[in-house]
C-alpha atoms as a PDB file:
ATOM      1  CA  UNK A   1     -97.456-127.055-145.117  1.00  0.00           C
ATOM      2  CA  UNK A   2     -95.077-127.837-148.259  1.00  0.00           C
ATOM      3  CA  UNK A   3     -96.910-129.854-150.750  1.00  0.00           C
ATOM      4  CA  UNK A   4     -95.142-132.935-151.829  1.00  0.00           C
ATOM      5  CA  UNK A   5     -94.047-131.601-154.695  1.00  0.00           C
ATOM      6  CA  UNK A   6     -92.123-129.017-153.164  1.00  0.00           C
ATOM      7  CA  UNK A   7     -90.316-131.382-150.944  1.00  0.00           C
ATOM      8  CA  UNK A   8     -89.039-133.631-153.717  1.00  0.00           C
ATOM      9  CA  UNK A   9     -87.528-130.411-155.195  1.00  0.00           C
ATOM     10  CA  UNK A  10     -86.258-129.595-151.921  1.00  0.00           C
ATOM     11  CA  UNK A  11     -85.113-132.509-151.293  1.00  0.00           C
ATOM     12  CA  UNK A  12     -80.725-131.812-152.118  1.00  0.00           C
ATOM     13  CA  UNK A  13     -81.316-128.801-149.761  1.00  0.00           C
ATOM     14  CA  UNK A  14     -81.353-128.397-145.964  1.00  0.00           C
ATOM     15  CA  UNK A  15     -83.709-125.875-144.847  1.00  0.00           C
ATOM     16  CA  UNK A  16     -86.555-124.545-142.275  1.00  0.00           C
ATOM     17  CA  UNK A  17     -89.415-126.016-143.195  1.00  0.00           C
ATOM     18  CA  UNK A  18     -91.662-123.333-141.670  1.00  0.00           C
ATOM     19  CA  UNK A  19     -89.445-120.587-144.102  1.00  0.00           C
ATOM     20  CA  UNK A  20     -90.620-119.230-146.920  1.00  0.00           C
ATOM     21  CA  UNK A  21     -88.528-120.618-150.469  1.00  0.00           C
ATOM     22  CA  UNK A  22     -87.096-118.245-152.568  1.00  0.00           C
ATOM     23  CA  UNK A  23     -86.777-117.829-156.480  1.00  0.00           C
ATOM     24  CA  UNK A  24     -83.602-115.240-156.991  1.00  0.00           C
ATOM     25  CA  UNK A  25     -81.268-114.661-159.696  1.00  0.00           C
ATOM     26  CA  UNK A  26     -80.645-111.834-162.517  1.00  0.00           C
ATOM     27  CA  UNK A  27     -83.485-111.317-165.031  1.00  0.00           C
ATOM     28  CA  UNK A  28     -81.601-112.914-168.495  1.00  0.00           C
ATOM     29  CA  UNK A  29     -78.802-115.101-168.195  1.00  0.00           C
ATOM     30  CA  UNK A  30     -75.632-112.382-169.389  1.00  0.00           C
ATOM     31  CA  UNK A  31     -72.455-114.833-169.365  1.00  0.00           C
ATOM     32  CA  UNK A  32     -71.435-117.499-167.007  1.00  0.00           C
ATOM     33  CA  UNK A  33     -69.499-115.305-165.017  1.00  0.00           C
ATOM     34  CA  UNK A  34     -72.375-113.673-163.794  1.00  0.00           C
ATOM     35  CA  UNK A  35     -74.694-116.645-163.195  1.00  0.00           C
ATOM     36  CA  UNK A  36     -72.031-118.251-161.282  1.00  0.00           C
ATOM     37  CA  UNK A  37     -71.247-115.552-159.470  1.00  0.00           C
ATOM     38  CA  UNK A  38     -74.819-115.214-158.372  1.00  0.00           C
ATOM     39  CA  UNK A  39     -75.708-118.105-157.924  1.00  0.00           C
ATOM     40  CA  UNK A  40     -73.316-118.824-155.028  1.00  0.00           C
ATOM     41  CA  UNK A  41     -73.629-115.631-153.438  1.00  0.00           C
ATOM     42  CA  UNK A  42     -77.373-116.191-153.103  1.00  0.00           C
ATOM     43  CA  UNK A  43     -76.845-120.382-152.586  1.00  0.00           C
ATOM     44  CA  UNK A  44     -74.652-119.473-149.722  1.00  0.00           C
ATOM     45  CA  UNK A  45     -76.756-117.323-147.958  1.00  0.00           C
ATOM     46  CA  UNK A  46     -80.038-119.066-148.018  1.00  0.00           C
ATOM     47  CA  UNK A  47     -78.006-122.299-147.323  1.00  0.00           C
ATOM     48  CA  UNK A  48     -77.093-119.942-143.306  1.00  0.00           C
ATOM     49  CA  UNK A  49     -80.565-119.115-143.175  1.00  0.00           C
ATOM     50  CA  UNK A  50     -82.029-121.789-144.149  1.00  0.00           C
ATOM     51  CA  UNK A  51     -84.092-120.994-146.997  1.00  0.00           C
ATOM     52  CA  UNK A  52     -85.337-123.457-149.480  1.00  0.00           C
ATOM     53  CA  UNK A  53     -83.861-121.957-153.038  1.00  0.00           C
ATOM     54  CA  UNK A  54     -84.817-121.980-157.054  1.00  0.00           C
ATOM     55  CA  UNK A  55     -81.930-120.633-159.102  1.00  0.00           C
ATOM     56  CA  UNK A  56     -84.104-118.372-161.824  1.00  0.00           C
ATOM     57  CA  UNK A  57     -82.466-116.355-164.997  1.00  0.00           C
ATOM     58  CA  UNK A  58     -84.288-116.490-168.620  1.00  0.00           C
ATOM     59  CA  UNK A  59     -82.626-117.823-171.144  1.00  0.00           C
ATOM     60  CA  UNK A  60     -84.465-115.463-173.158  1.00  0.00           C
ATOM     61  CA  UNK A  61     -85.982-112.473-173.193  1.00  0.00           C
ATOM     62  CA  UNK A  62     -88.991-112.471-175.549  1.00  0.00           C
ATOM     63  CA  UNK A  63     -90.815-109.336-173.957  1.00  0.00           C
ATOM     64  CA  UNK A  64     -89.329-106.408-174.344  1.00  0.00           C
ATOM     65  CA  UNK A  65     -90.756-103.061-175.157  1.00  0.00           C
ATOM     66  CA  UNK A  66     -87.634-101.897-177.633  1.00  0.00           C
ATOM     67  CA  UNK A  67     -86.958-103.738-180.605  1.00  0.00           C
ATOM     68  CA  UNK A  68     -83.291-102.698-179.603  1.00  0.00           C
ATOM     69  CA  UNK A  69     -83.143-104.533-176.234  1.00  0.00           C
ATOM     70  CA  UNK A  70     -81.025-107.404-175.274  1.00  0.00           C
ATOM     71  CA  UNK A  71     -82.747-111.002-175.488  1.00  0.00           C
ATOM     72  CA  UNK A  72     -80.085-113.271-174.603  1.00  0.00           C
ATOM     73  CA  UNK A  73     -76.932-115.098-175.290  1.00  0.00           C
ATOM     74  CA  UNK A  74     -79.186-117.563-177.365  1.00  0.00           C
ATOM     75  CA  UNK A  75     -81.558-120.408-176.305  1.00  0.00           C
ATOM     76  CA  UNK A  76     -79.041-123.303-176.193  1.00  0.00           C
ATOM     77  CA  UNK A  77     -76.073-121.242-174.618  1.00  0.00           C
ATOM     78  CA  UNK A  78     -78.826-119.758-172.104  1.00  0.00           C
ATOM     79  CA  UNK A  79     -80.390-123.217-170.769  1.00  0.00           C
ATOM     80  CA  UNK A  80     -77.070-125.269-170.511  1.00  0.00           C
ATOM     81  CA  UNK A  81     -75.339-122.503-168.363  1.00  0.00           C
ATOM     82  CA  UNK A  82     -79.164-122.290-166.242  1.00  0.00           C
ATOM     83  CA  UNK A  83     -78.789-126.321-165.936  1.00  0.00           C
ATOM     84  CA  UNK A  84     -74.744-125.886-165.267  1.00  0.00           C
ATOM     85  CA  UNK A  85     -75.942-123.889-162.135  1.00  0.00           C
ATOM     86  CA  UNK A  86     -78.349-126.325-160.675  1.00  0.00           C
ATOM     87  CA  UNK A  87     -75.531-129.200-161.188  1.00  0.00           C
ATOM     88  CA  UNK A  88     -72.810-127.378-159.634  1.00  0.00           C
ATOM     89  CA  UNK A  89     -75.157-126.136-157.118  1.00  0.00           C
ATOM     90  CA  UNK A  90     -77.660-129.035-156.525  1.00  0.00           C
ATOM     91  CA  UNK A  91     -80.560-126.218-157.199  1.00  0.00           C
ATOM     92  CA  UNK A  92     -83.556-126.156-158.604  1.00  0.00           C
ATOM     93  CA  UNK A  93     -83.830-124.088-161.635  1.00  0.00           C
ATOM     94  CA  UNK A  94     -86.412-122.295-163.513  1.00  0.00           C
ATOM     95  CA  UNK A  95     -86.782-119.678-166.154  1.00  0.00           C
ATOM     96  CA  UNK A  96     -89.877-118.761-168.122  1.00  0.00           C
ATOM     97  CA  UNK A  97     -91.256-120.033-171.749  1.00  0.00           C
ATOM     98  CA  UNK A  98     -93.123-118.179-174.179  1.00  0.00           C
ATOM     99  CA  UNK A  99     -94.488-120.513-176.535  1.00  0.00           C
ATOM    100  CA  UNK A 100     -96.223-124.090-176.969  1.00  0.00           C
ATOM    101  CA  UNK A 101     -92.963-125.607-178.651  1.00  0.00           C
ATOM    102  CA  UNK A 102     -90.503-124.414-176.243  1.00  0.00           C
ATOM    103  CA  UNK A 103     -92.429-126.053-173.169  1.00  0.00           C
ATOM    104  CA  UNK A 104     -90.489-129.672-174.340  1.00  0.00           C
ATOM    105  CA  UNK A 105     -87.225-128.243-175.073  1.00  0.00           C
ATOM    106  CA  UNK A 106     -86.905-126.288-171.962  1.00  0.00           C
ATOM    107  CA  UNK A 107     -88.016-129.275-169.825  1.00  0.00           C
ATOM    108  CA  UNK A 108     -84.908-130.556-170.801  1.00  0.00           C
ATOM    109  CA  UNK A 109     -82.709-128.128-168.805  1.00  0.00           C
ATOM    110  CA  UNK A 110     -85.239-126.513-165.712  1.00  0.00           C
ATOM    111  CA  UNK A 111     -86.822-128.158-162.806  1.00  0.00           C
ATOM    112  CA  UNK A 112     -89.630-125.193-163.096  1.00  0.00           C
ATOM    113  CA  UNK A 113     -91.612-123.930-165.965  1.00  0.00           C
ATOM    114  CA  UNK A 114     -92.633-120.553-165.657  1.00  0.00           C
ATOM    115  CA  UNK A 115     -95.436-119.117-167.424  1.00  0.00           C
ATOM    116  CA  UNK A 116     -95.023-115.241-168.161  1.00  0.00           C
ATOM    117  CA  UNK A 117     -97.705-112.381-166.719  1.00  0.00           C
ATOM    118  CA  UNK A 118     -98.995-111.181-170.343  1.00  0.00           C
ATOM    119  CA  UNK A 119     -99.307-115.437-171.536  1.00  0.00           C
ATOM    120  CA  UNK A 120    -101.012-116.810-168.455  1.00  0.00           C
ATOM    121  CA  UNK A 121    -104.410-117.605-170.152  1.00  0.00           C
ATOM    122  CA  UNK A 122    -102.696-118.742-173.240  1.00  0.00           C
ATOM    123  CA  UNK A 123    -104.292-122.608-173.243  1.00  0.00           C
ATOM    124  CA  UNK A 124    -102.191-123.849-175.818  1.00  0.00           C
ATOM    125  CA  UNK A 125     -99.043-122.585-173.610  1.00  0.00           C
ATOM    126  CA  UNK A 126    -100.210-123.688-170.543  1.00  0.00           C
ATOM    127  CA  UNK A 127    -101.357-127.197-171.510  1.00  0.00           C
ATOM    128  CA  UNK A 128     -97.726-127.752-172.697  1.00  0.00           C
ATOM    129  CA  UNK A 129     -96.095-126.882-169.931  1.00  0.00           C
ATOM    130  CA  UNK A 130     -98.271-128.731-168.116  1.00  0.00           C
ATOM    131  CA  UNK A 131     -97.233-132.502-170.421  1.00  0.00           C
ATOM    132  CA  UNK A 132     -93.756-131.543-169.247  1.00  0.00           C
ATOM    133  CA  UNK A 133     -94.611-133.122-166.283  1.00  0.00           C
ATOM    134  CA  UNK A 134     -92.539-130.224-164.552  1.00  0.00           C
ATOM    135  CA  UNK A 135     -93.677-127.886-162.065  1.00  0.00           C
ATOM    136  CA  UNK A 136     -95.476-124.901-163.098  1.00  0.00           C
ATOM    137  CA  UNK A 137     -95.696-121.672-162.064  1.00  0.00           C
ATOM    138  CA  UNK A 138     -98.398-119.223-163.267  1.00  0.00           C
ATOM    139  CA  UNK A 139     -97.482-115.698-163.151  1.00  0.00           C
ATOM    140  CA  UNK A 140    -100.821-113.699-162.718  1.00  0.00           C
ATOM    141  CA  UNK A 141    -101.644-111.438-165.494  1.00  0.00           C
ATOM    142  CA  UNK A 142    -101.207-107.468-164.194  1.00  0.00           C
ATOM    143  CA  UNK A 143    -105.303-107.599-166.023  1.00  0.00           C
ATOM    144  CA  UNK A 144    -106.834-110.568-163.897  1.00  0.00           C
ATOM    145  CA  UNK A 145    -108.054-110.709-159.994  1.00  0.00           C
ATOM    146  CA  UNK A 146    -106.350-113.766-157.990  1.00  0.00           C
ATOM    147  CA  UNK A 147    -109.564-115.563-157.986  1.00  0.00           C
ATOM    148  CA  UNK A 148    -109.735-115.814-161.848  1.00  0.00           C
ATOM    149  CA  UNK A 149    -106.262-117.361-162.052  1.00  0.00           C
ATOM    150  CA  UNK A 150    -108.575-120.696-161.212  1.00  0.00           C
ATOM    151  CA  UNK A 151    -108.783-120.845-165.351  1.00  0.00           C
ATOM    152  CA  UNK A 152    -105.432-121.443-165.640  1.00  0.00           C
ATOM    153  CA  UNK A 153    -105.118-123.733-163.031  1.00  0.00           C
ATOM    154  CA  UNK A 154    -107.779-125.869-163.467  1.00  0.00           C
ATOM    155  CA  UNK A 155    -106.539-126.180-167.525  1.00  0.00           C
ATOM    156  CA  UNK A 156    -102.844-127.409-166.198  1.00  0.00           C
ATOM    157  CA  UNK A 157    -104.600-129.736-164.013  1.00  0.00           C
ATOM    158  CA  UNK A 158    -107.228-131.032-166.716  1.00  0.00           C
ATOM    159  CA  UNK A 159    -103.780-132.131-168.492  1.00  0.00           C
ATOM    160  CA  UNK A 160    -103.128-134.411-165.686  1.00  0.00           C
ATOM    161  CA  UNK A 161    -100.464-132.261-163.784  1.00  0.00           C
ATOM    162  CA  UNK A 162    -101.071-130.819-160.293  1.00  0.00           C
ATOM    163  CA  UNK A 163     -97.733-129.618-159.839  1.00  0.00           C
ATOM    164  CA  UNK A 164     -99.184-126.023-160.348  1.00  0.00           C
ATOM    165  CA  UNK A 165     -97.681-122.627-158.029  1.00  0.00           C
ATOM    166  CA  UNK A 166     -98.989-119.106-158.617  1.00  0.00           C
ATOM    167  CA  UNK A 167     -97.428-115.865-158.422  1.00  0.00           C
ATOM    168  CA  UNK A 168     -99.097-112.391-157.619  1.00  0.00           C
ATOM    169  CA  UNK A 169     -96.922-109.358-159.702  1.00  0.00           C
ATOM    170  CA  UNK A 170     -99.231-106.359-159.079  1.00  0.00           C
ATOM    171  CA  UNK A 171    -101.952-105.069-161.543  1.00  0.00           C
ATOM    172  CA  UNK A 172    -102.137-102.253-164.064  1.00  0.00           C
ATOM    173  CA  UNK A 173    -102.645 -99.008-162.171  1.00  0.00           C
ATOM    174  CA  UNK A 174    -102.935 -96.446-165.206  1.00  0.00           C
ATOM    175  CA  UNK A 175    -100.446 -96.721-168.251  1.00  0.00           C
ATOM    176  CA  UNK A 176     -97.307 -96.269-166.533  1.00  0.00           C
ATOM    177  CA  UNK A 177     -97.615 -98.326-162.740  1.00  0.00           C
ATOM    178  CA  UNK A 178     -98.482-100.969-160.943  1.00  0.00           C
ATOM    179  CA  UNK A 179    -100.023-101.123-157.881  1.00  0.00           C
ATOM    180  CA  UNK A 180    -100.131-105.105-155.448  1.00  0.00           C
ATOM    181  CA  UNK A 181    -103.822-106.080-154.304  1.00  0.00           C
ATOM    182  CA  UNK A 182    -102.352-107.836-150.950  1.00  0.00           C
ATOM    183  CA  UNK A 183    -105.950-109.999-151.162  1.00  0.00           C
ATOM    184  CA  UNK A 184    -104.373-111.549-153.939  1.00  0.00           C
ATOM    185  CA  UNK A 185    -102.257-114.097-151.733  1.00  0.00           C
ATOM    186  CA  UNK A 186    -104.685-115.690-149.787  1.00  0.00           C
ATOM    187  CA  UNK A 187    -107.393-115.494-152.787  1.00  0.00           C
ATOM    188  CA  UNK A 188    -104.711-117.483-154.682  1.00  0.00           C
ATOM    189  CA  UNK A 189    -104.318-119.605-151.971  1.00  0.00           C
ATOM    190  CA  UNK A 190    -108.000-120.852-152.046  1.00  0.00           C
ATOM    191  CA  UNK A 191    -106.823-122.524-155.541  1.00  0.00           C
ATOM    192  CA  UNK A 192    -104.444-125.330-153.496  1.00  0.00           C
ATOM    193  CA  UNK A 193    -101.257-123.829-154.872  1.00  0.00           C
ATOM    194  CA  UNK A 194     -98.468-122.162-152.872  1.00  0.00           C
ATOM    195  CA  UNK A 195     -98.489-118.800-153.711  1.00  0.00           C
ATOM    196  CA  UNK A 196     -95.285-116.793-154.698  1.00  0.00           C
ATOM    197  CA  UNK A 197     -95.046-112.753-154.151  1.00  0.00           C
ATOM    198  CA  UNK A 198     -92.858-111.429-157.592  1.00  0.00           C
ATOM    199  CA  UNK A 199     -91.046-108.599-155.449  1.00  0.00           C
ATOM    200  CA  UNK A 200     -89.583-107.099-158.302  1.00  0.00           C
ATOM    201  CA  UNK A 201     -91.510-106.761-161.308  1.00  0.00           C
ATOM    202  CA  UNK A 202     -94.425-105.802-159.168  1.00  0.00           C
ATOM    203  CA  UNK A 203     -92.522-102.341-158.713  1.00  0.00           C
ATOM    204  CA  UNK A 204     -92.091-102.143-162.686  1.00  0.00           C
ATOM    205  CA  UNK A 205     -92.971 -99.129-164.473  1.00  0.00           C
ATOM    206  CA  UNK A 206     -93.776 -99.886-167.918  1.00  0.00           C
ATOM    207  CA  UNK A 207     -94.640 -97.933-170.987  1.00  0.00           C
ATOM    208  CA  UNK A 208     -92.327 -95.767-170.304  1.00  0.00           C
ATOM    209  CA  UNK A 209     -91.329 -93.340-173.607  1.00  0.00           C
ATOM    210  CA  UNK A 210     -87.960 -93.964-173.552  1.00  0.00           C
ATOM    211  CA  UNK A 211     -88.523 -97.662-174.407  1.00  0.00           C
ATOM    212  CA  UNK A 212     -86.908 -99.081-171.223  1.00  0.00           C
ATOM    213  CA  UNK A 213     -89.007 -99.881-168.474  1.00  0.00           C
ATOM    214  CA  UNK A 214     -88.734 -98.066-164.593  1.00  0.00           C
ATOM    215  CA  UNK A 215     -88.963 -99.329-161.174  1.00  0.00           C
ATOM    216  CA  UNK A 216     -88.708 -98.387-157.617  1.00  0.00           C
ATOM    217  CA  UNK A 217     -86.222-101.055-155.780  1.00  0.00           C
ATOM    218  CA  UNK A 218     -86.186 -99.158-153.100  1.00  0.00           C
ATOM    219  CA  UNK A 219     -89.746-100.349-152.217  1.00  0.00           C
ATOM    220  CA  UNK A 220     -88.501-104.212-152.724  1.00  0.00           C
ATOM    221  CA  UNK A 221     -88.229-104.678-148.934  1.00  0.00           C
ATOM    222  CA  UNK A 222     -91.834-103.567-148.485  1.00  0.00           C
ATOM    223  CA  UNK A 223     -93.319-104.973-150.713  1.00  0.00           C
ATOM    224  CA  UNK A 224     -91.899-108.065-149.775  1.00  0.00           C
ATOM    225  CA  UNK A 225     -92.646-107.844-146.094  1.00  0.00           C
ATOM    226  CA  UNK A 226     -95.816-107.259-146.792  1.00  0.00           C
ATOM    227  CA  UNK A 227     -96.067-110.623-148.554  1.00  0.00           C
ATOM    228  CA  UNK A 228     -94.791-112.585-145.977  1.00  0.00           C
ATOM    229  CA  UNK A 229     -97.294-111.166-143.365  1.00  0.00           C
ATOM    230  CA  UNK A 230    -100.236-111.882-145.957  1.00  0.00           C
ATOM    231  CA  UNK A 231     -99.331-115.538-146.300  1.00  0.00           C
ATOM    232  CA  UNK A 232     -96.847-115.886-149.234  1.00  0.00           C
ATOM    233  CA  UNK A 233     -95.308-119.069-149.673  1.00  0.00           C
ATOM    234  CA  UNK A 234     -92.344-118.186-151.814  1.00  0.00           C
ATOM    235  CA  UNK A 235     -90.781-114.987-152.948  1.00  0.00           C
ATOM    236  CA  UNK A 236     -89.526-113.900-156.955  1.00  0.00           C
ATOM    237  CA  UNK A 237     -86.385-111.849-156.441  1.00  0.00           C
ATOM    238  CA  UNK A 238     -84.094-110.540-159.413  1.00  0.00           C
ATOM    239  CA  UNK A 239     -81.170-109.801-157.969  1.00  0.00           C
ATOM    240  CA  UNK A 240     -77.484-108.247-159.664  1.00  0.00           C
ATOM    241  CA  UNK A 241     -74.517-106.962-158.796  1.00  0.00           C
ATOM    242  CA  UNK A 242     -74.533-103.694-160.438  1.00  0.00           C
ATOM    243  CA  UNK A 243     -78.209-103.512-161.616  1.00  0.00           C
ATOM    244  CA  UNK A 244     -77.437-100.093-163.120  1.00  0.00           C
ATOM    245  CA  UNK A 245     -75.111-102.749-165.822  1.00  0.00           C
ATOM    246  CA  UNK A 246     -77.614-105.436-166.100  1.00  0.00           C
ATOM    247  CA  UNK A 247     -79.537-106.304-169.682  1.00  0.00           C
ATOM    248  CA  UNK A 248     -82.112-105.841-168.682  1.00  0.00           C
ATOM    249  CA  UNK A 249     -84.592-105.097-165.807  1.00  0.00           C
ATOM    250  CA  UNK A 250     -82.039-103.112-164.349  1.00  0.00           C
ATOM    251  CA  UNK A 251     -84.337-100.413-163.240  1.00  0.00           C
ATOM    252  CA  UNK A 252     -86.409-103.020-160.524  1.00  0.00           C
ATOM    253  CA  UNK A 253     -83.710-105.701-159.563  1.00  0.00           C
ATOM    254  CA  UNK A 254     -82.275-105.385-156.168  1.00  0.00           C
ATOM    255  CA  UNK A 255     -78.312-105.013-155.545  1.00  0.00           C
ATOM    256  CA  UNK A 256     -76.606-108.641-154.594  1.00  0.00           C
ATOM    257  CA  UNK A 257     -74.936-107.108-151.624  1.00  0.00           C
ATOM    258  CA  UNK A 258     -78.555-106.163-150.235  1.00  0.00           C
ATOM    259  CA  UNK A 259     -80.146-109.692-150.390  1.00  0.00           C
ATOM    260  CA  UNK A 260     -78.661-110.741-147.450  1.00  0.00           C
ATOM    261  CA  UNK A 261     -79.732-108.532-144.606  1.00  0.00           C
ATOM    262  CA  UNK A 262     -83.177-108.211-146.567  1.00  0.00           C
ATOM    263  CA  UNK A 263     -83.677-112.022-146.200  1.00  0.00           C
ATOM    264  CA  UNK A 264     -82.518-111.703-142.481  1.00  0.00           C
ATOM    265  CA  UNK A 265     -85.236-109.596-141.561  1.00  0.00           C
ATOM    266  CA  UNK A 266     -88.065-111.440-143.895  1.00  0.00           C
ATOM    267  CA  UNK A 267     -87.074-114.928-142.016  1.00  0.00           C
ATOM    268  CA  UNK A 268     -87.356-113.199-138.344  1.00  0.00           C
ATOM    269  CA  UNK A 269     -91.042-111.796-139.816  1.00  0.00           C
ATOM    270  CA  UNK A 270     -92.143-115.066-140.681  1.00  0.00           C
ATOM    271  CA  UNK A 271     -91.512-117.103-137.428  1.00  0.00           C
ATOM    272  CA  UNK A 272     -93.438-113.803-136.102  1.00  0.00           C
ATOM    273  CA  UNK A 273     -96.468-114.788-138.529  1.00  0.00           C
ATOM    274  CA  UNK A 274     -96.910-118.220-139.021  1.00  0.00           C
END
């Protein structure tokens, strides 16, 4: 069952309550062209379907493994074209924060906070986000077991907000892999917080000498049915275009023009597993 939470944010939508929701969008906000262009491609198709959707893109990129990568169009530019999309749109938004003093300033914009991987048991970071009085989402850390993402729950909580989701994104598996722990989902689950399966950076392949970062798309689909038949309660999509173009991420985001039938097939497996 949707917590309450979830159906206030909802609540401009009409949707399947027994679907799953769905964060989508590019990785970094590129121009308004392409946010727009996204954003009601993937609007319109969740809208048939029925899925409940959160328009995602960062306004900035803060982690990046070259100091020659793209970060973004700047802050300001970034957030007023992510809060353009959920006006024109009547979506939810989100995008993720990277430090104490941009928890306030992005609260301005989103409807969703989201708390990067490698920052998730920064308490400082989380407690901010947290005052927002926004929704949260915790992306586990690819070092920590779904049970131990209780810390960081429990210290947005202990700030007086329980508007708190999780997301599983895979673990380390050696320096240049990751590898999903499918008892991650319902472990998560066991902390009272929907649960949302990251589809795309959980097929990342970092460290990789060339100083941009690989993936395997091609495995989206599974690892995203997989998710839904372990319980997810949301999925994390990045989605493009022409991913071979994009900023950034490019290597692990799936094409637009696949996200269709892929959602087709996810929304006939969940009325097969709930």
């Amino acid at each position: 069952m949707m917590p309450d939470f979830l159906t206030t944010l909802f609540k401009n939508q009409q949707y399947n309550p027994d679907n799953f929701f769905l964060i989508a969008g590019p990785c970094v906000v590129e121009s308004e062209e392409l946010v727009m262009e996204i954003a009601d491609k993937v609007s319109g198709i969740c809208k048939r379907l029925e899925i409940p959707y959160v328009f995602k893109a960062s306004y900035r990129k803060a982690n990046r493994t070259s100091a020659n990568s793209f970060t973004g169009i700047g802050d300001d530019n970034g957030l007023s074209l992510i809060k353009k999309v959920g006006v024109t749109y009547r979506l939810p938004t989100t995008s993720d924060i990277h430090a104490h003093e941009e928890a306030a300033m992005a609260a301005e914009f989103i409807d969703i906070l989201q708390i990067p991987a490698f920052l998730c048991r920064q308490t400082d970071l989380l407690i901010a986000a947290a005052e927002t009085g926004k929704i949260v989402n915790v992306k586990k850390g690819q070092f920590l077991s779904g049970p131990s993402m209780k810390f960081a729950v429990d210290k947005i909580r202990k700030a007086g907000n329980h508007q708190v989701m999780l997301t599983e994104r895979g673990n380390s598996f050696g320096y240049t892999d990751l590898v999903v722990d499918y008892r991650n989902i319902p472990w998560m689950k066991e902390h009272e917080t929907p649960v949302i399966m990251d589809c795309t950076h959980a097929l990342q392949q970092p460290n990789q000498t060339s100083g941009i970062t690989g993936g395997n798309p091609q495995l989206i689909g599974t690892i995203a049915k997989a998710a839904i038949a372990t319980g997810a309660d949301g999925l994390f999509i990045e989605t493009h275009p022409n991913p071979s173009e994009a900023k950034s991420d490019g290597a692990n985001m799936l094409r637009l023009d696949l996200l269709e039938p892929l959602l087709e097939q996810l929304v006939k497996l969940r009325k097969a597993v709930i």
